[in-house]
PDB file of N, CA and C in Angstrom:
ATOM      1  N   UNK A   1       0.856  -1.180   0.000  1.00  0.00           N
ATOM      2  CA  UNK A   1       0.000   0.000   0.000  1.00  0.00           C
ATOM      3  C   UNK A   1       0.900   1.241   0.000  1.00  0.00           C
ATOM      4  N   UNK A   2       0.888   2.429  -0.912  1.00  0.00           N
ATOM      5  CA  UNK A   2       1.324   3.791  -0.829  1.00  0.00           C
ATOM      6  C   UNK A   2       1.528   4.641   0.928  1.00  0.00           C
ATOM      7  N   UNK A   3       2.255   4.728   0.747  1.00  0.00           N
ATOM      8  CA  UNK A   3       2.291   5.511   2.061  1.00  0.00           C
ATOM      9  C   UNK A   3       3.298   6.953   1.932  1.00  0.00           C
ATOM     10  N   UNK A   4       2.531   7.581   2.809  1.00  0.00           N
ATOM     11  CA  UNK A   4       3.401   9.095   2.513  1.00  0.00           C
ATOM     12  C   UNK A   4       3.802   9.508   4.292  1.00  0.00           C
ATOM     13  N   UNK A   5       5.229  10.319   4.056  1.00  0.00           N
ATOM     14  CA  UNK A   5       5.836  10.676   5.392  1.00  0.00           C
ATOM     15  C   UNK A   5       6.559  12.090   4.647  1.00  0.00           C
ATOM     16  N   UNK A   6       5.621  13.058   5.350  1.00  0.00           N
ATOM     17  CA  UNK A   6       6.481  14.511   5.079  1.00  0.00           C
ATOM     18  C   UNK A   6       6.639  15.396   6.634  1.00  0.00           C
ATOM     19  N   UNK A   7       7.062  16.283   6.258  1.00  0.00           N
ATOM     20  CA  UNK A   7       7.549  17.164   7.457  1.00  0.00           C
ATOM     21  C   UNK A   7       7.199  18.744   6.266  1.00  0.00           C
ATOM     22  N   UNK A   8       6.245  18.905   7.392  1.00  0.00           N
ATOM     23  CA  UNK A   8       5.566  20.705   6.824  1.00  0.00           C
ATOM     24  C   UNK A   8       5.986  21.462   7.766  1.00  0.00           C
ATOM     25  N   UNK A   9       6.185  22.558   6.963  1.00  0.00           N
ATOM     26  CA  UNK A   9       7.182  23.879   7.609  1.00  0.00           C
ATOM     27  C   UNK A   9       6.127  25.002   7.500  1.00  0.00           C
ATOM     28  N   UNK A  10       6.473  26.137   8.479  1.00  0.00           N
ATOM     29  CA  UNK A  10       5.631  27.263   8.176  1.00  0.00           C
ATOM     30  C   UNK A  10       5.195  27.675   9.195  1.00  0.00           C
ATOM     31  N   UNK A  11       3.893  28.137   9.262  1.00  0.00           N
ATOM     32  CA  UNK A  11       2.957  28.638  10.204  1.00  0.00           C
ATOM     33  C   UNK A  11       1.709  27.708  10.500  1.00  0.00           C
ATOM     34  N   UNK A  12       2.171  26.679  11.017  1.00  0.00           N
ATOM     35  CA  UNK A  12       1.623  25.307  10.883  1.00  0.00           C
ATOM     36  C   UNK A  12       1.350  24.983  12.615  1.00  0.00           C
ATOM     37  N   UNK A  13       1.695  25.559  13.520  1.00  0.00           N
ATOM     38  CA  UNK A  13       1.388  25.416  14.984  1.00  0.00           C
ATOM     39  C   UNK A  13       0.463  26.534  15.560  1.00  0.00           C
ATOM     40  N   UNK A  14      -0.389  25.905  16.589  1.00  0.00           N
ATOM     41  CA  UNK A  14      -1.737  26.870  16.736  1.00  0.00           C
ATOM     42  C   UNK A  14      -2.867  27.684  15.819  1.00  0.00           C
ATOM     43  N   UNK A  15      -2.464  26.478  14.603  1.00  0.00           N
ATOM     44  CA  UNK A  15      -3.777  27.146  13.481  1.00  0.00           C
ATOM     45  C   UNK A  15      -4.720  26.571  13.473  1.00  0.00           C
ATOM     46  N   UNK A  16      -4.703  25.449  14.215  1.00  0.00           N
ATOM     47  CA  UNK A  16      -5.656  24.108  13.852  1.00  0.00           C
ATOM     48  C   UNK A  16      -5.419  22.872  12.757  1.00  0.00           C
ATOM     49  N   UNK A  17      -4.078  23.373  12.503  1.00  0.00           N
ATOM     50  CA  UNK A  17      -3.178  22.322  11.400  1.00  0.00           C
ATOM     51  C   UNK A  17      -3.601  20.818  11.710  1.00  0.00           C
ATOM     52  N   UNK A  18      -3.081  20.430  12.371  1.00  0.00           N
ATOM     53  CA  UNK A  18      -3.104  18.820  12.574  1.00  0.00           C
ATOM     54  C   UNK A  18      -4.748  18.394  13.052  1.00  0.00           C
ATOM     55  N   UNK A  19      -5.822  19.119  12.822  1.00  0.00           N
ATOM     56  CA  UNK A  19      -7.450  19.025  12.833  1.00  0.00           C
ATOM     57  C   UNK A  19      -7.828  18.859  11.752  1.00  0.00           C
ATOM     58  N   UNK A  20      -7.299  20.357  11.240  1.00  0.00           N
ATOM     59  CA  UNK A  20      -7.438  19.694   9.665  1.00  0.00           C
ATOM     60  C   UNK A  20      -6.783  18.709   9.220  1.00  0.00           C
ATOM     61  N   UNK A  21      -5.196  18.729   9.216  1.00  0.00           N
ATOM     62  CA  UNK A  21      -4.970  17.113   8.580  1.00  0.00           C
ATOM     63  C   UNK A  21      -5.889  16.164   8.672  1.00  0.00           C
ATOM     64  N   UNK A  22      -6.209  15.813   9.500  1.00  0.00           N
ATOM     65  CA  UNK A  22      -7.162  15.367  10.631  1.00  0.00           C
ATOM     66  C   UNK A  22      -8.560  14.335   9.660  1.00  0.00           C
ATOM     67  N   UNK A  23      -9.045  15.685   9.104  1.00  0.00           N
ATOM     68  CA  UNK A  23     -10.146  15.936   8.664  1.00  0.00           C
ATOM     69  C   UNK A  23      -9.945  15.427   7.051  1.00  0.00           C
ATOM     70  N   UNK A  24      -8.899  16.014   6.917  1.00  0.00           N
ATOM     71  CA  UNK A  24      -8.613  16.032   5.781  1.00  0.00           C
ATOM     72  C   UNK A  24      -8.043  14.115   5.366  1.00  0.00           C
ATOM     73  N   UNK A  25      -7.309  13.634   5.855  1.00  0.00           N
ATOM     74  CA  UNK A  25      -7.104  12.807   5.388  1.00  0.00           C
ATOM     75  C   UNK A  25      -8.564  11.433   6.220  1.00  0.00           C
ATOM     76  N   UNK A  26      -9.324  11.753   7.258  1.00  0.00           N
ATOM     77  CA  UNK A  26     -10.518  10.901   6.922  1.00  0.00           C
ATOM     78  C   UNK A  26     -11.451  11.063   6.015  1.00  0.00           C
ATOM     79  N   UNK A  27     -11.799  12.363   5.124  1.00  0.00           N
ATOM     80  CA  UNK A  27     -12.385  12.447   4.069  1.00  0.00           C
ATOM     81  C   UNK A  27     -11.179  11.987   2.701  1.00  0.00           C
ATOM     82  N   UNK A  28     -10.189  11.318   2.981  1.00  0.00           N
ATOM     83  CA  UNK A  28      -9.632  10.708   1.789  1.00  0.00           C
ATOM     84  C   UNK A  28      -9.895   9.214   2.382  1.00  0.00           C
ATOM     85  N   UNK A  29      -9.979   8.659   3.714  1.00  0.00           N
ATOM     86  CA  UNK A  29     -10.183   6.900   3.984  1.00  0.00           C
ATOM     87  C   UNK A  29      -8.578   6.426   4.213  1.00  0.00           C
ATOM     88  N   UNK A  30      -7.597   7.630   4.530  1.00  0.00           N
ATOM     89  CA  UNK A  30      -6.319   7.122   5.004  1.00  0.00           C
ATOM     90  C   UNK A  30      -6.494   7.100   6.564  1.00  0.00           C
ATOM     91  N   UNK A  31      -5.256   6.064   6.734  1.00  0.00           N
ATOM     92  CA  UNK A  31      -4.751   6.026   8.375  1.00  0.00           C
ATOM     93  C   UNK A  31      -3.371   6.181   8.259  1.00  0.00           C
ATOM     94  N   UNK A  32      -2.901   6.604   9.728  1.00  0.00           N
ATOM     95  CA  UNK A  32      -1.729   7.373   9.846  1.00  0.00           C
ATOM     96  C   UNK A  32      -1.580   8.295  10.976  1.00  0.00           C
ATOM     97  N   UNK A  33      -0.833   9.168  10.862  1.00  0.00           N
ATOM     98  CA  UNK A  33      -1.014  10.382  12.013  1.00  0.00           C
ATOM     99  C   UNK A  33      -0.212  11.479  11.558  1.00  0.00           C
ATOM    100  N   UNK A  34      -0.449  12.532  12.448  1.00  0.00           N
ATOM    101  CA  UNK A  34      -0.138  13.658  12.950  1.00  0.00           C
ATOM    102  C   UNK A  34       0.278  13.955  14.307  1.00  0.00           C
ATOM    103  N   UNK A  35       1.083  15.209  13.908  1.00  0.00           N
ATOM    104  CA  UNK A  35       2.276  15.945  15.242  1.00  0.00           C
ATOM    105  C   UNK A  35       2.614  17.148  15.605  1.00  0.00           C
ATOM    106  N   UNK A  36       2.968  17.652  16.148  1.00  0.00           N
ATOM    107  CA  UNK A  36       3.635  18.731  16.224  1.00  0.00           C
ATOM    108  C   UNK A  36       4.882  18.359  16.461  1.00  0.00           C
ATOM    109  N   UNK A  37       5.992  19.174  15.936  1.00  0.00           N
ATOM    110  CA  UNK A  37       7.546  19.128  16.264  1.00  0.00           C
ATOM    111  C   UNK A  37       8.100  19.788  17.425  1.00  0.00           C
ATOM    112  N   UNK A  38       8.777  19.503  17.993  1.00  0.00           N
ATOM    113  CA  UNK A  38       9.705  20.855  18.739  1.00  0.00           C
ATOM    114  C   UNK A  38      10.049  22.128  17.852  1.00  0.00           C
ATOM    115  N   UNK A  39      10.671  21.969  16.554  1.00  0.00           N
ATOM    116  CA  UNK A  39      11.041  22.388  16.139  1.00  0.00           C
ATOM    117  C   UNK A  39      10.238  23.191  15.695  1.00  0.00           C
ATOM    118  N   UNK A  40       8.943  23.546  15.312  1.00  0.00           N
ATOM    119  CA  UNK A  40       7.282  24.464  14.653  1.00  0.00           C
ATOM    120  C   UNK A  40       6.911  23.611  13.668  1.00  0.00           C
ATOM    121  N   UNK A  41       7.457  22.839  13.254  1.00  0.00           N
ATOM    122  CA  UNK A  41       7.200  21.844  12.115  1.00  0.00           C
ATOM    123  C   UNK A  41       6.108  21.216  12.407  1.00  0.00           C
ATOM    124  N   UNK A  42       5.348  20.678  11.362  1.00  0.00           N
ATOM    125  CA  UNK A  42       4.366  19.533  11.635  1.00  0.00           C
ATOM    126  C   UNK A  42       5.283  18.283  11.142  1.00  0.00           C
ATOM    127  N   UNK A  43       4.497  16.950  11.773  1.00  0.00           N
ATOM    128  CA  UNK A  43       5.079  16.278  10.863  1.00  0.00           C
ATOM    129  C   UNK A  43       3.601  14.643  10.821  1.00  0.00           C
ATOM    130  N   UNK A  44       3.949  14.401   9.221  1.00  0.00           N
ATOM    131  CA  UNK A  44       2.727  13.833   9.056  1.00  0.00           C
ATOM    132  C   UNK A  44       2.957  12.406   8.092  1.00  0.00           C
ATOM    133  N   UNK A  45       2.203  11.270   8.408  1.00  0.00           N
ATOM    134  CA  UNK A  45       2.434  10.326   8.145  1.00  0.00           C
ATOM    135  C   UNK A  45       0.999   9.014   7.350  1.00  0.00           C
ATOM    136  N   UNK A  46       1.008   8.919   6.430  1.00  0.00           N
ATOM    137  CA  UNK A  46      -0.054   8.141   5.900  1.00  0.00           C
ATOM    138  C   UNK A  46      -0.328   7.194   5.160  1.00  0.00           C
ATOM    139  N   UNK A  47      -0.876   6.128   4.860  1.00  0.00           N
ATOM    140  CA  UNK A  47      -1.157   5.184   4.062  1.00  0.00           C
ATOM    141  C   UNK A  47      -2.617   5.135   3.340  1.00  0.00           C
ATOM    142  N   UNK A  48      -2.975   4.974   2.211  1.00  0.00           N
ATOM    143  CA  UNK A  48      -4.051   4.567   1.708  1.00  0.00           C
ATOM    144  C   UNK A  48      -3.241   4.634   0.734  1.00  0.00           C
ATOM    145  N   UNK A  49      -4.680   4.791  -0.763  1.00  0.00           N
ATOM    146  CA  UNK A  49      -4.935   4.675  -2.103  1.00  0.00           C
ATOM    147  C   UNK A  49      -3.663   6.102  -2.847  1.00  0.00           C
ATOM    148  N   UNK A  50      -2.819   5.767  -3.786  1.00  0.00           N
ATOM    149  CA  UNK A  50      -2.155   6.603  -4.416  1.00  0.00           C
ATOM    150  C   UNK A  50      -3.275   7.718  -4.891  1.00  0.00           C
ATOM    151  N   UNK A  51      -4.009   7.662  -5.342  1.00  0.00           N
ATOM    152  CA  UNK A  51      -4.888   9.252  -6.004  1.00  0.00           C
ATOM    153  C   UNK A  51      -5.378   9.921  -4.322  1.00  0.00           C
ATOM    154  N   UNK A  52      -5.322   8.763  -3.583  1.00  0.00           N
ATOM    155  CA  UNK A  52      -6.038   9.759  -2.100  1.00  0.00           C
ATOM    156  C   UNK A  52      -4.912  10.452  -1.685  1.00  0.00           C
ATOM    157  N   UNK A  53      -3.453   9.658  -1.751  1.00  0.00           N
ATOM    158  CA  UNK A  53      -2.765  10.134  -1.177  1.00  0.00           C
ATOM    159  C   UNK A  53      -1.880  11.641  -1.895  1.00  0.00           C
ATOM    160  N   UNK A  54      -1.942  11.423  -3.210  1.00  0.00           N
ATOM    161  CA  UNK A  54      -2.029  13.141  -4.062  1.00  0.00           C
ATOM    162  C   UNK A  54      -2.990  13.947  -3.869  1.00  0.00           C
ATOM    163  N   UNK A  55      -4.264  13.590  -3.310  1.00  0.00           N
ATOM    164  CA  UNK A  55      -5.143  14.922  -2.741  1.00  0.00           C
ATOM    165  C   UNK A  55      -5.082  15.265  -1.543  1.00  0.00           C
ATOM    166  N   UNK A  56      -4.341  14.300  -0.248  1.00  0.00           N
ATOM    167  CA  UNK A  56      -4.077  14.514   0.527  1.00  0.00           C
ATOM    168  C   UNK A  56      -3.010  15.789   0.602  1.00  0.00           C
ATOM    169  N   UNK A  57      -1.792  15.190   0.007  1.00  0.00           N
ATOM    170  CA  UNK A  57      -0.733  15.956  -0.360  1.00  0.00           C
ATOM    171  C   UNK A  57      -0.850  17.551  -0.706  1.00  0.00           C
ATOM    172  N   UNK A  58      -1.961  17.727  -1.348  1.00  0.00           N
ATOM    173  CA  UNK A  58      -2.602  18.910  -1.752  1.00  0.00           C
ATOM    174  C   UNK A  58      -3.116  19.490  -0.851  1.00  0.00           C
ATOM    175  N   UNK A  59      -3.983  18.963  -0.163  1.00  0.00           N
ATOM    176  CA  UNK A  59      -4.130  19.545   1.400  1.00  0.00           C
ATOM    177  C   UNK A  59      -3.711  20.028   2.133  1.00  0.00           C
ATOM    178  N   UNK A  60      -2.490  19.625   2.812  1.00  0.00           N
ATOM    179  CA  UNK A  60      -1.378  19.771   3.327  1.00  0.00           C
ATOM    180  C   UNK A  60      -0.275  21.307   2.978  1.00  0.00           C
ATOM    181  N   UNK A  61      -0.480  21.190   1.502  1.00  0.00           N
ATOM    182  CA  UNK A  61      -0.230  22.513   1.081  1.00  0.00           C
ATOM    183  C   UNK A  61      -0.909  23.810   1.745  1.00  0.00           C
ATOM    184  N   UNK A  62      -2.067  23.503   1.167  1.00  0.00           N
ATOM    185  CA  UNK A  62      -2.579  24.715   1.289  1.00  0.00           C
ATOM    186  C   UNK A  62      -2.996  24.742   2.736  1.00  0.00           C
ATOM    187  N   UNK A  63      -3.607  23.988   3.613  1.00  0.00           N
ATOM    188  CA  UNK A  63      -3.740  24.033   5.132  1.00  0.00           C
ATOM    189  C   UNK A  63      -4.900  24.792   5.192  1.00  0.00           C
ATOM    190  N   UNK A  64      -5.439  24.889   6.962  1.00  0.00           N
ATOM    191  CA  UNK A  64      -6.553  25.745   6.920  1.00  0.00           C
ATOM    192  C   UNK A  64      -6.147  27.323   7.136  1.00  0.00           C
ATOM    193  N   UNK A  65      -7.389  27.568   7.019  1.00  0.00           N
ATOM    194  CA  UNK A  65      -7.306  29.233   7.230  1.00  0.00           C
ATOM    195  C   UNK A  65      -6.437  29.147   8.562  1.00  0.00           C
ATOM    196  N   UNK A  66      -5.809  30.635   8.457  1.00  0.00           N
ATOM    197  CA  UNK A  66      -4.494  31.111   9.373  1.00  0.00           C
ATOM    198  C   UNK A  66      -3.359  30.360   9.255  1.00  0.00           C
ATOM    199  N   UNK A  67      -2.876  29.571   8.312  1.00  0.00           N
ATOM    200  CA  UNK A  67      -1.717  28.510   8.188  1.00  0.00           C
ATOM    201  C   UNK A  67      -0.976  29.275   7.025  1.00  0.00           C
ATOM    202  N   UNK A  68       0.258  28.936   6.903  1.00  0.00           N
ATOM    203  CA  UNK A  68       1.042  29.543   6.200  1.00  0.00           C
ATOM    204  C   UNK A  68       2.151  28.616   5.748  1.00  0.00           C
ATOM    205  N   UNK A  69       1.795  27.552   4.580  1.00  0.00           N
ATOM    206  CA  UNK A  69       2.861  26.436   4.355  1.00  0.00           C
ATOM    207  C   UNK A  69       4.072  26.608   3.610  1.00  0.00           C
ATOM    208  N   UNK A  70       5.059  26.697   3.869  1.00  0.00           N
ATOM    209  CA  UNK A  70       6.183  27.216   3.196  1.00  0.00           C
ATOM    210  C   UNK A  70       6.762  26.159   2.659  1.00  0.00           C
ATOM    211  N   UNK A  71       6.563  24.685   3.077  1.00  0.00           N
ATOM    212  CA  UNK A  71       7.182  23.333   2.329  1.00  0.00           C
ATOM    213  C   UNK A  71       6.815  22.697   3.153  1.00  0.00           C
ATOM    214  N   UNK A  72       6.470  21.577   2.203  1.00  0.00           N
ATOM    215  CA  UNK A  72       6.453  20.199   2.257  1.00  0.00           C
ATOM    216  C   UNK A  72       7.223  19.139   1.920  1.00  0.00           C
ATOM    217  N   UNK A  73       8.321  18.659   2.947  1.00  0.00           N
ATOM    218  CA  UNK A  73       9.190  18.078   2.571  1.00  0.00           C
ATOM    219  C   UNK A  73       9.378  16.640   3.053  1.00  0.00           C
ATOM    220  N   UNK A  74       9.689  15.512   1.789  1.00  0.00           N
ATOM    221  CA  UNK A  74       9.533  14.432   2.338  1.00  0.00           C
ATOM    222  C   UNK A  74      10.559  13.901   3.155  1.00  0.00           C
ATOM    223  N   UNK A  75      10.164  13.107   4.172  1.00  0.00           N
ATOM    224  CA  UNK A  75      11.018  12.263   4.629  1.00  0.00           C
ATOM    225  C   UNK A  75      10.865  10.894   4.817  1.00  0.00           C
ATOM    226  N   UNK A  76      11.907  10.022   4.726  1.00  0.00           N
ATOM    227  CA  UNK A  76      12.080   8.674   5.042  1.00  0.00           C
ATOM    228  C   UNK A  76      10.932   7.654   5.177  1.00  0.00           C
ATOM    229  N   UNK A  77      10.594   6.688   4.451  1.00  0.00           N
ATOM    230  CA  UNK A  77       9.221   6.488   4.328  1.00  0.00           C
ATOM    231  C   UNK A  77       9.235   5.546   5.587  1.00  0.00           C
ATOM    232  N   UNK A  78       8.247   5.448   6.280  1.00  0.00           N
ATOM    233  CA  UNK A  78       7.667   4.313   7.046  1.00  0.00           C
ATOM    234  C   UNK A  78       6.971   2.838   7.023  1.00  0.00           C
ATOM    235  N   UNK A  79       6.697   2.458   7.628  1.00  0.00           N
ATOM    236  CA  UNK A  79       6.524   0.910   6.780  1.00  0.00           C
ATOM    237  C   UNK A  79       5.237   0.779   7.549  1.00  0.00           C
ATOM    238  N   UNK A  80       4.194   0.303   6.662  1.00  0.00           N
ATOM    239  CA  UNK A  80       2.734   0.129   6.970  1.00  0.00           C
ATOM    240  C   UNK A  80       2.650  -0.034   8.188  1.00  0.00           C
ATOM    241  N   UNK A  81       2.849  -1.324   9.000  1.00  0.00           N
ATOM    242  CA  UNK A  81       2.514  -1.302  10.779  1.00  0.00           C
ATOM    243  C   UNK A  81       3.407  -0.178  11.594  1.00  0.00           C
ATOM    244  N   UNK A  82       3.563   0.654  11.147  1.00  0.00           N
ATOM    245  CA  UNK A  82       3.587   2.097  11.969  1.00  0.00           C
ATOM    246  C   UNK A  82       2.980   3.160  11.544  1.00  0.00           C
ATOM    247  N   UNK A  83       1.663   3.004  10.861  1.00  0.00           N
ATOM    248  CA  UNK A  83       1.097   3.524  10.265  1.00  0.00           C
ATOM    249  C   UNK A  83      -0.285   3.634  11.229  1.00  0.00           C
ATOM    250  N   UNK A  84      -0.557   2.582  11.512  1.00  0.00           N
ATOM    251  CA  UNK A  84      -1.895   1.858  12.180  1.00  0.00           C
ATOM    252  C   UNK A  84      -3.171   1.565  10.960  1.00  0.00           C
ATOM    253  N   UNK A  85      -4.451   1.364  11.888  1.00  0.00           N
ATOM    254  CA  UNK A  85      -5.592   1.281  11.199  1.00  0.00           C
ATOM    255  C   UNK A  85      -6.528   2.243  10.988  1.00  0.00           C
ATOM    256  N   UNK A  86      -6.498   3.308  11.386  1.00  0.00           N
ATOM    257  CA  UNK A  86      -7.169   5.080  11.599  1.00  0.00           C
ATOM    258  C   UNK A  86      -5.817   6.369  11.853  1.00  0.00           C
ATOM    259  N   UNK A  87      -6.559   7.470  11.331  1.00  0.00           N
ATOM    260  CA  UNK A  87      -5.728   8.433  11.532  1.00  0.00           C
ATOM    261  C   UNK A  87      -5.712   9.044  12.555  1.00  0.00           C
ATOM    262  N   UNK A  88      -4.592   9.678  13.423  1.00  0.00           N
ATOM    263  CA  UNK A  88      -4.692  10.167  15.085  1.00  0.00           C
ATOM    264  C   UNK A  88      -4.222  11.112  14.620  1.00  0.00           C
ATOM    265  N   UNK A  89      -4.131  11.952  15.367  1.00  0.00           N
ATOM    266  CA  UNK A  89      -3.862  13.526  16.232  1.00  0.00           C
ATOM    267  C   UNK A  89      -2.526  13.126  17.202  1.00  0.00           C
ATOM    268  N   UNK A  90      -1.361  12.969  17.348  1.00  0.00           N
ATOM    269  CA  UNK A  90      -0.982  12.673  18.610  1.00  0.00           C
ATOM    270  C   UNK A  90      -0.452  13.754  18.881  1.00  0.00           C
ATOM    271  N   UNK A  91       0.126  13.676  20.465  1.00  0.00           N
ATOM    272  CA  UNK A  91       0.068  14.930  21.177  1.00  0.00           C
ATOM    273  C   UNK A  91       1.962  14.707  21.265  1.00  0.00           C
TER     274      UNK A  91
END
């Protein structure tokens, strides 16, 4: 199965970023998660269907209102059972 692992930069903490991810990737039918960094970064992780996971991707871009995405950059892919079976929020 496709799986995607990026790290988003920007104005991505205290916007409601990782709600929307959130949102955003259960209206695509992926599981996976979301984070916040130390660093202000988000960082975000997913598996489903390749066309879900390019509209996901698109998402992510643009973010919700008050977000400000400056990149989306991939990292190191993950391997399905660290993925899980639903998408989380973790803290």
């Amino acid at each position: 199965m496709p799986t995607l692992h990026v790290e988003v930069e920007g104005r991505v903490q205290g916007v409601g970023y990782r709600w929307f991810t959130r949102q955003c990737a259960k209206r695509q039918g992926l599981a996976g998660w979301v984070m916040n960094r130390p660093d202000g970064a988000v960082e975000v992780a997913a598996k489903g269907g390749e066309v879900q996971l390019k509209r996901f991707r698109r998402d992510l871009q643009s973010g919700p209102a008050g977000a400000h995405v400056t990149s989306v950059r991939d990292l190191a892919p993950l391997g399905e059972s660290e993925l899980g079976d639903a998408f989380e929020v973790r803290r």
